[in-house]
N, C-alpha and C. Protein backbone atom coordinates (compact mmCIF):
# COMPACT_ATOMS: atom_id res chain seq x y z
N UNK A 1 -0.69 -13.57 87.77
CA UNK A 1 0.50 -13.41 88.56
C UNK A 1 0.21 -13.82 89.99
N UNK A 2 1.47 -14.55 90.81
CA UNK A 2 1.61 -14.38 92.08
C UNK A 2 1.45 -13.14 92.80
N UNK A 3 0.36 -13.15 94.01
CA UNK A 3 0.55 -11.45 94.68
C UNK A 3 0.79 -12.22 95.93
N UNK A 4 2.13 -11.58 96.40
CA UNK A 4 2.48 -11.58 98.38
C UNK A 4 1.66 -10.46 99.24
N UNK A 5 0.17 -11.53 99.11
CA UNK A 5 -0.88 -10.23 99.92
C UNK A 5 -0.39 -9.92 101.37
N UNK A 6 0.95 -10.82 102.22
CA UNK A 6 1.23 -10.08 103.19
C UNK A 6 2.39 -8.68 102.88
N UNK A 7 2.65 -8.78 102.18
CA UNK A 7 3.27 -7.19 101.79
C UNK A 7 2.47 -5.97 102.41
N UNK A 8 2.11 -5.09 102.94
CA UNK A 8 1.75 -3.70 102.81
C UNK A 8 1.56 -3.40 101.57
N UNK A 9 2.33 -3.26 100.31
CA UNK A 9 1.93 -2.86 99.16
C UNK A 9 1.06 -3.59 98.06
N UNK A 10 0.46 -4.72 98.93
CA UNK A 10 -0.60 -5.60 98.10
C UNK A 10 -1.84 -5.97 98.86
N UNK A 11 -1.81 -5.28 100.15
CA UNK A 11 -2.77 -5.03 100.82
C UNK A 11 -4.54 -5.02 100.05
N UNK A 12 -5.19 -6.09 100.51
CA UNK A 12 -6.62 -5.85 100.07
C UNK A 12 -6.42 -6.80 98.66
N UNK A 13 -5.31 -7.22 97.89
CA UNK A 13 -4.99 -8.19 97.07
C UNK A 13 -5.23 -9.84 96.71
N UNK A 14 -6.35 -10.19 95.94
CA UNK A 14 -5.91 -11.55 96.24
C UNK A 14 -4.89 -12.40 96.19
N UNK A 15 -4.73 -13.80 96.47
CA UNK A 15 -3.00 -14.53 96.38
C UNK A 15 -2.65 -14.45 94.50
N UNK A 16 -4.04 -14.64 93.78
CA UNK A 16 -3.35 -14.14 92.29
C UNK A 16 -4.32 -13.30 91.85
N UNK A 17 -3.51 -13.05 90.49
CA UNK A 17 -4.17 -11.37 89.98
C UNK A 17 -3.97 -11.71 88.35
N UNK A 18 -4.74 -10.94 87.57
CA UNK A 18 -4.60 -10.78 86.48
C UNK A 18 -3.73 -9.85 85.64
N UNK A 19 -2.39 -9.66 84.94
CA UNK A 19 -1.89 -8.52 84.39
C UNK A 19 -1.91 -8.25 82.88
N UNK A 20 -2.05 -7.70 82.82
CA UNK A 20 -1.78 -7.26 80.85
C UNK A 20 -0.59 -7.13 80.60
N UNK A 21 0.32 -7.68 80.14
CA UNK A 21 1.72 -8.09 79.80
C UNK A 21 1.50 -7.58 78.09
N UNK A 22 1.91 -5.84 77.86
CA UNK A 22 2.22 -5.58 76.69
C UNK A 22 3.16 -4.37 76.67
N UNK A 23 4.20 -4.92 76.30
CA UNK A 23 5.45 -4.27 75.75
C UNK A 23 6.02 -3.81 77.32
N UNK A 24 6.02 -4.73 78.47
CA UNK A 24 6.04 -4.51 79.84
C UNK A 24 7.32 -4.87 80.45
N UNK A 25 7.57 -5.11 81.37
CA UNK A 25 8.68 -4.87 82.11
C UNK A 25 9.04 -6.44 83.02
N UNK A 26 9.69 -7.41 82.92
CA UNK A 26 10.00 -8.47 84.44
C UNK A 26 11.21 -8.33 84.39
N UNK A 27 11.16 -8.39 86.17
CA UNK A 27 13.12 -8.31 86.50
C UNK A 27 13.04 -9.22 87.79
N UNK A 28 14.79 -9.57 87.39
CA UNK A 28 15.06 -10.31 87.90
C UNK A 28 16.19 -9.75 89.10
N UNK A 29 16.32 -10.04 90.25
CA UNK A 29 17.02 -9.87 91.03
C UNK A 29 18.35 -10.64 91.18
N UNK A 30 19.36 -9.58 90.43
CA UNK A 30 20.77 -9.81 90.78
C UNK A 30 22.11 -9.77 91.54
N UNK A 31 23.10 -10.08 91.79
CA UNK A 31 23.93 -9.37 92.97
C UNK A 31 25.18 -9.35 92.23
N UNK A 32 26.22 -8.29 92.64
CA UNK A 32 27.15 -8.00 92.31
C UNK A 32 28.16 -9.01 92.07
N UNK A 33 29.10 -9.25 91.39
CA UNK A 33 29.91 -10.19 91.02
C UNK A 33 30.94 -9.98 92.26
N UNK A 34 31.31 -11.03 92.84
CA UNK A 34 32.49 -10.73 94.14
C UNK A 34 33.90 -10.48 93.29
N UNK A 35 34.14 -10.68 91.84
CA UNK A 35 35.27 -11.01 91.04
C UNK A 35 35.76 -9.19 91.41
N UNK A 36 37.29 -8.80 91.38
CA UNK A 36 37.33 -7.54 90.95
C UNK A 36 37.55 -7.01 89.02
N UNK A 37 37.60 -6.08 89.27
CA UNK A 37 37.76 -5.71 87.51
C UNK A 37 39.15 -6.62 86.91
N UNK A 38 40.16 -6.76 87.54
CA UNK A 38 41.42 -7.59 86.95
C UNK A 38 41.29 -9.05 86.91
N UNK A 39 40.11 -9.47 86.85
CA UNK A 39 40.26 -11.03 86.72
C UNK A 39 39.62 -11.46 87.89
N UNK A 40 39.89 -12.71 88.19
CA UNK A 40 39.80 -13.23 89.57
C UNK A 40 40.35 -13.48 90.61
N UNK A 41 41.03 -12.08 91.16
CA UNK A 41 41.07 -11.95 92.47
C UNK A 41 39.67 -11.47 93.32
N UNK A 42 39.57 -11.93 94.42
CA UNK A 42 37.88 -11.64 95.04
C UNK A 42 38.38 -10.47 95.42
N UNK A 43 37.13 -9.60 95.91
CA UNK A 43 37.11 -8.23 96.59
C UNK A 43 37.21 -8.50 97.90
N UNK A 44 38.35 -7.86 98.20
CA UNK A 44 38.30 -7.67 99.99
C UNK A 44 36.66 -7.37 100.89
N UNK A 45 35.95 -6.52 100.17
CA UNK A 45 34.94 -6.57 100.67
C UNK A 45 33.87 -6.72 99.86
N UNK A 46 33.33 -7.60 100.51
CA UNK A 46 31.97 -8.15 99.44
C UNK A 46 30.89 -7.04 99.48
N UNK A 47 30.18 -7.09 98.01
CA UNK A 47 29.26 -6.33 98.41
C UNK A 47 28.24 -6.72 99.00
N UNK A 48 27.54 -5.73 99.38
CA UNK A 48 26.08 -6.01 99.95
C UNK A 48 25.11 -6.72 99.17
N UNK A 49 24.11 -7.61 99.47
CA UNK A 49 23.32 -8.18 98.92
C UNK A 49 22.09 -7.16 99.31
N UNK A 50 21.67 -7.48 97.55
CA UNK A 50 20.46 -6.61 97.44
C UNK A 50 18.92 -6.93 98.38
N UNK A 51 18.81 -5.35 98.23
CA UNK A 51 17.83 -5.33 99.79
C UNK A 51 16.51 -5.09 98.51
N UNK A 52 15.66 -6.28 98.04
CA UNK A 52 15.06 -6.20 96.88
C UNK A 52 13.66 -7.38 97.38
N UNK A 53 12.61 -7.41 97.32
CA UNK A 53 11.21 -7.89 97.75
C UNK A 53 10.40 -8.01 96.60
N UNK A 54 9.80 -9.43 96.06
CA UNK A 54 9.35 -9.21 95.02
C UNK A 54 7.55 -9.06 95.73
N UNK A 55 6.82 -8.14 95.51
CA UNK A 55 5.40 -7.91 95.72
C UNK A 55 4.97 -8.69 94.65
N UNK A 56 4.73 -8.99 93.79
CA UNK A 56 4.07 -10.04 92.91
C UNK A 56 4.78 -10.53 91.48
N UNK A 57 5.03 -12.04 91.24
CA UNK A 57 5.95 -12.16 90.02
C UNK A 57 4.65 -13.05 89.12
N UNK A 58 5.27 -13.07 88.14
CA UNK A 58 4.60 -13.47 86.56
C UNK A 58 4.54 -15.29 87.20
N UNK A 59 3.50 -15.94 86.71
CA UNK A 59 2.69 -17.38 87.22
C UNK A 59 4.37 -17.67 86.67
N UNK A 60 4.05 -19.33 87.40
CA UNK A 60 5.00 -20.38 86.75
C UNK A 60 4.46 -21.22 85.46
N UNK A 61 3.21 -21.55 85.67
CA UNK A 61 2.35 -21.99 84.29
C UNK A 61 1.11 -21.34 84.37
N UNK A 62 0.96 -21.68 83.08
CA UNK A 62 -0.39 -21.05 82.66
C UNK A 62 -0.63 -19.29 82.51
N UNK A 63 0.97 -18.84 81.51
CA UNK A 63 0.65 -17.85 81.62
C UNK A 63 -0.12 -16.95 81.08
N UNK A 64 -1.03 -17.39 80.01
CA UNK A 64 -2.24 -16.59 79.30
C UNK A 64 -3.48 -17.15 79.69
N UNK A 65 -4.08 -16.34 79.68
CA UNK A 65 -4.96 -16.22 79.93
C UNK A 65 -5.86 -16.46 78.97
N UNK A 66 -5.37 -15.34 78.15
CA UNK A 66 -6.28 -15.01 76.98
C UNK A 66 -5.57 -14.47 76.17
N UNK A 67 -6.23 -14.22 74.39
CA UNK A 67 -4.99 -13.60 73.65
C UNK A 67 -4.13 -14.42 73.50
N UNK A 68 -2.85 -14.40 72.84
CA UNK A 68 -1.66 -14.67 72.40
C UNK A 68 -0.44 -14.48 72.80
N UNK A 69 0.26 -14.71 72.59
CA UNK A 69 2.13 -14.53 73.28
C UNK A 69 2.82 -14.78 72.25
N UNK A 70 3.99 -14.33 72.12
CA UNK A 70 5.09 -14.92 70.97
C UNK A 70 5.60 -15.36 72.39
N UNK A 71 6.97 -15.37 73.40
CA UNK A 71 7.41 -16.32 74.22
C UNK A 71 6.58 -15.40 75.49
N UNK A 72 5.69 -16.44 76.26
CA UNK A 72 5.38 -16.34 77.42
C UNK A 72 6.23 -16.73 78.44
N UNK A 73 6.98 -17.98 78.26
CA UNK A 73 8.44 -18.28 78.99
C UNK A 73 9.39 -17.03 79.51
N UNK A 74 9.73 -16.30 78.44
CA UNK A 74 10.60 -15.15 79.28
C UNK A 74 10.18 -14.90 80.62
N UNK A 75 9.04 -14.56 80.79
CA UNK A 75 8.48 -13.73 82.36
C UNK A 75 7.87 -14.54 83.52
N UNK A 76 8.02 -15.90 82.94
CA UNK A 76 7.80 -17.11 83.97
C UNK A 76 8.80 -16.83 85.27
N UNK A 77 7.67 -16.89 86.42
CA UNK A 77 8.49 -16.47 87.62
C UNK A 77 9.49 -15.32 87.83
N UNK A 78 9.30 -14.36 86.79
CA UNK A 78 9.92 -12.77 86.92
C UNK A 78 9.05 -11.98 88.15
N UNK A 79 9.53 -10.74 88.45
CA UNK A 79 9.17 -10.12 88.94
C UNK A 79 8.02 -9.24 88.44
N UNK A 80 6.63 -9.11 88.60
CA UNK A 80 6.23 -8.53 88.08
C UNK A 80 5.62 -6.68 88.92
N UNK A 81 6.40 -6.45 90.30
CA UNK A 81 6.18 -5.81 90.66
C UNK A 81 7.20 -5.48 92.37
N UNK A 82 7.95 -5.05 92.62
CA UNK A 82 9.32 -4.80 92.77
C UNK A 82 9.61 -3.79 94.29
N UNK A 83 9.74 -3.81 95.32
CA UNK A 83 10.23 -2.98 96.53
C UNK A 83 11.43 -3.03 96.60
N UNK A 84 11.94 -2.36 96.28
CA UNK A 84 13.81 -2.00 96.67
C UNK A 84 13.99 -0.84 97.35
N UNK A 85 14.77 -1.29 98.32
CA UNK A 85 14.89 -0.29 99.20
C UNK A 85 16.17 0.05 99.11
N UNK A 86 16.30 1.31 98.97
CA UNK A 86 17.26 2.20 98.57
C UNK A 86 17.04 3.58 99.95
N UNK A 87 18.57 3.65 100.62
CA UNK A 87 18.70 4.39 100.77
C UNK A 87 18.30 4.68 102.35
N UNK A 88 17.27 6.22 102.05
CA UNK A 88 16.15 6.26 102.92
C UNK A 88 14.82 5.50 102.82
N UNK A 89 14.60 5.78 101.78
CA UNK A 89 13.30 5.71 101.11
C UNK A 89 13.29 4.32 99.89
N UNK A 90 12.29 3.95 99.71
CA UNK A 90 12.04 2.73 98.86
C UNK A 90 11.63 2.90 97.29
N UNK A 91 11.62 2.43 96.08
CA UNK A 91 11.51 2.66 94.70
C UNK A 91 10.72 1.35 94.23
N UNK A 92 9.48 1.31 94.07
CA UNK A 92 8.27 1.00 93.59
C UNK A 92 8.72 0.46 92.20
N UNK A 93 8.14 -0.59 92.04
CA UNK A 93 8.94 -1.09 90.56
C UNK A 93 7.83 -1.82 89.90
N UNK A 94 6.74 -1.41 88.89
CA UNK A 94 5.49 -1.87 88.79
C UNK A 94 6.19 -2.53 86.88
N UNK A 95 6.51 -3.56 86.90
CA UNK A 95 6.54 -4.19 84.97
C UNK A 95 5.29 -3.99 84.40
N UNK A 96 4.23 -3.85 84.71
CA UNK A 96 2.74 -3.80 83.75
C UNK A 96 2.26 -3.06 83.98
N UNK A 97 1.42 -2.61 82.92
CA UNK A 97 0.82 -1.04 83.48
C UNK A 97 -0.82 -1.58 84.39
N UNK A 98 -0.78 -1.24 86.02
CA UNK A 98 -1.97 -1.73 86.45
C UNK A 98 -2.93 -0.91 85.97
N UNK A 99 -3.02 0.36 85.75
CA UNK A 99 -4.08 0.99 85.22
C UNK A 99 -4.54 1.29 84.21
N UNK A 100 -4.05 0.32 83.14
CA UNK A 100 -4.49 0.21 81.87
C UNK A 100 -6.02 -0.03 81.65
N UNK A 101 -6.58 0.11 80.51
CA UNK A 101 -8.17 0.40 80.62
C UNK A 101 -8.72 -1.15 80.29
N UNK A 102 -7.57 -1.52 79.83
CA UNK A 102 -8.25 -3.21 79.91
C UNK A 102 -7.72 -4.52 80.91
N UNK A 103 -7.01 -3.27 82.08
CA UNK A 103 -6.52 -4.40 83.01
C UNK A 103 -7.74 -4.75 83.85
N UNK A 104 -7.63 -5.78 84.74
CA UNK A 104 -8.82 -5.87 85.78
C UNK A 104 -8.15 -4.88 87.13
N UNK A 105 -9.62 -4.23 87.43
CA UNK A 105 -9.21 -3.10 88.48
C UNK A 105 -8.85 -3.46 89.79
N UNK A 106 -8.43 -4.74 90.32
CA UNK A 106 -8.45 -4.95 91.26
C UNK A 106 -6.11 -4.57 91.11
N UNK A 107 -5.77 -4.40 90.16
CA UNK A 107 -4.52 -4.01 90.23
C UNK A 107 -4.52 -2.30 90.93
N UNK A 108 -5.37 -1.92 90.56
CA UNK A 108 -5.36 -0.41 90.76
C UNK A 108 -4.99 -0.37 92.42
N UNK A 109 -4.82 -1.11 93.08
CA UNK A 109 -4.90 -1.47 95.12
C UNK A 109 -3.31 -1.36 94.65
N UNK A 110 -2.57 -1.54 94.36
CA UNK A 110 -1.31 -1.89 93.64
C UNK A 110 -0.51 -0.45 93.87
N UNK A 111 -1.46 0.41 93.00
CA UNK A 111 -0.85 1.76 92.68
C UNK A 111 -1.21 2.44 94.03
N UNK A 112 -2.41 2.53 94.60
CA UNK A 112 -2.73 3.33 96.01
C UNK A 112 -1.94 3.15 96.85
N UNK A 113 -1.80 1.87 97.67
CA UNK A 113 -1.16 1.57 98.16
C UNK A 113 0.12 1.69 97.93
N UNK A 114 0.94 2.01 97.22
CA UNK A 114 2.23 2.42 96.91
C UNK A 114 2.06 4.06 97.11
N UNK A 115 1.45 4.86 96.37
CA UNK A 115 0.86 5.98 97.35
C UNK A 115 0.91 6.42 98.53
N UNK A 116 -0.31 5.59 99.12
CA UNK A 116 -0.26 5.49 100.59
C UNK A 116 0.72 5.32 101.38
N UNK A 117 1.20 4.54 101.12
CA UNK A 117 2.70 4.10 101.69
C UNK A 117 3.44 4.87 101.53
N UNK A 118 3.91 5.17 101.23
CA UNK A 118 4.89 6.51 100.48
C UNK A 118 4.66 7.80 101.17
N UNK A 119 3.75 8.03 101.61
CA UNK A 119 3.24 9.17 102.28
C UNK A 119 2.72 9.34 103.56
N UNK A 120 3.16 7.95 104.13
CA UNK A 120 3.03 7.80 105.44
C UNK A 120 4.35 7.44 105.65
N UNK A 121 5.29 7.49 105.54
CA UNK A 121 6.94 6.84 105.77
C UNK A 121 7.82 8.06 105.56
């Protein structure tokens, strides 16, 4: 995967990383339809565009590594790890599990740092 080591939450990260992609999570960042519920008249007021940061998404090629895939395509250029800021406070959005026992540990900076962060804000 892509990591945005200038993020705060990828801090100490190299520019790519290794993930274990099983039975896991990529999202994609969407925005509200301007249409209203009756068809297409637009909404007087548009909504807000999502306040959404991707910290690291799934490669564009070459996405195995190792092992097998039935479609590796789905998660090409997905999100594989997610800052949305909501609110006051922000919601951490991790698709792979970094602390899996056969991930490489350099994801585990991933989870602290989301921690850390979190508890200094």
């Amino acid at each position: 995967m892509k990591v945005n080591n200038a993020d705060p939450l990828a801090f100490g990260m190299k520019p790519e990383a290794a993930a274990s992609y099983s039975r896991s999570s990529a999202f994609e960042t969407v925005t509200i339809s301007r249409k209203a519920e009756g068809g297409n008249e637009l909404v007087k007021i548009p909504p807000p565009l999502p306040n959404v940061k991707a910290v690291a998404t799934y490669a564009s090629n070459d996405l195995l590594m190792s092992g097998w895939a039935l479609n590796p395509n789905k998660i090409k250029n997905k999100g594989a790890m997610m800052n949305v800021v909501h609110e006051k406070g922000n919601v951490i959005l991790i698709g792979f599990r970094p602390q899996f026992r056969g991930q490489s540990r350099n994801t585990y900076k991933l989870i602290f740092n989301s921690i850390y962060l979190g508890a200094t804000r």
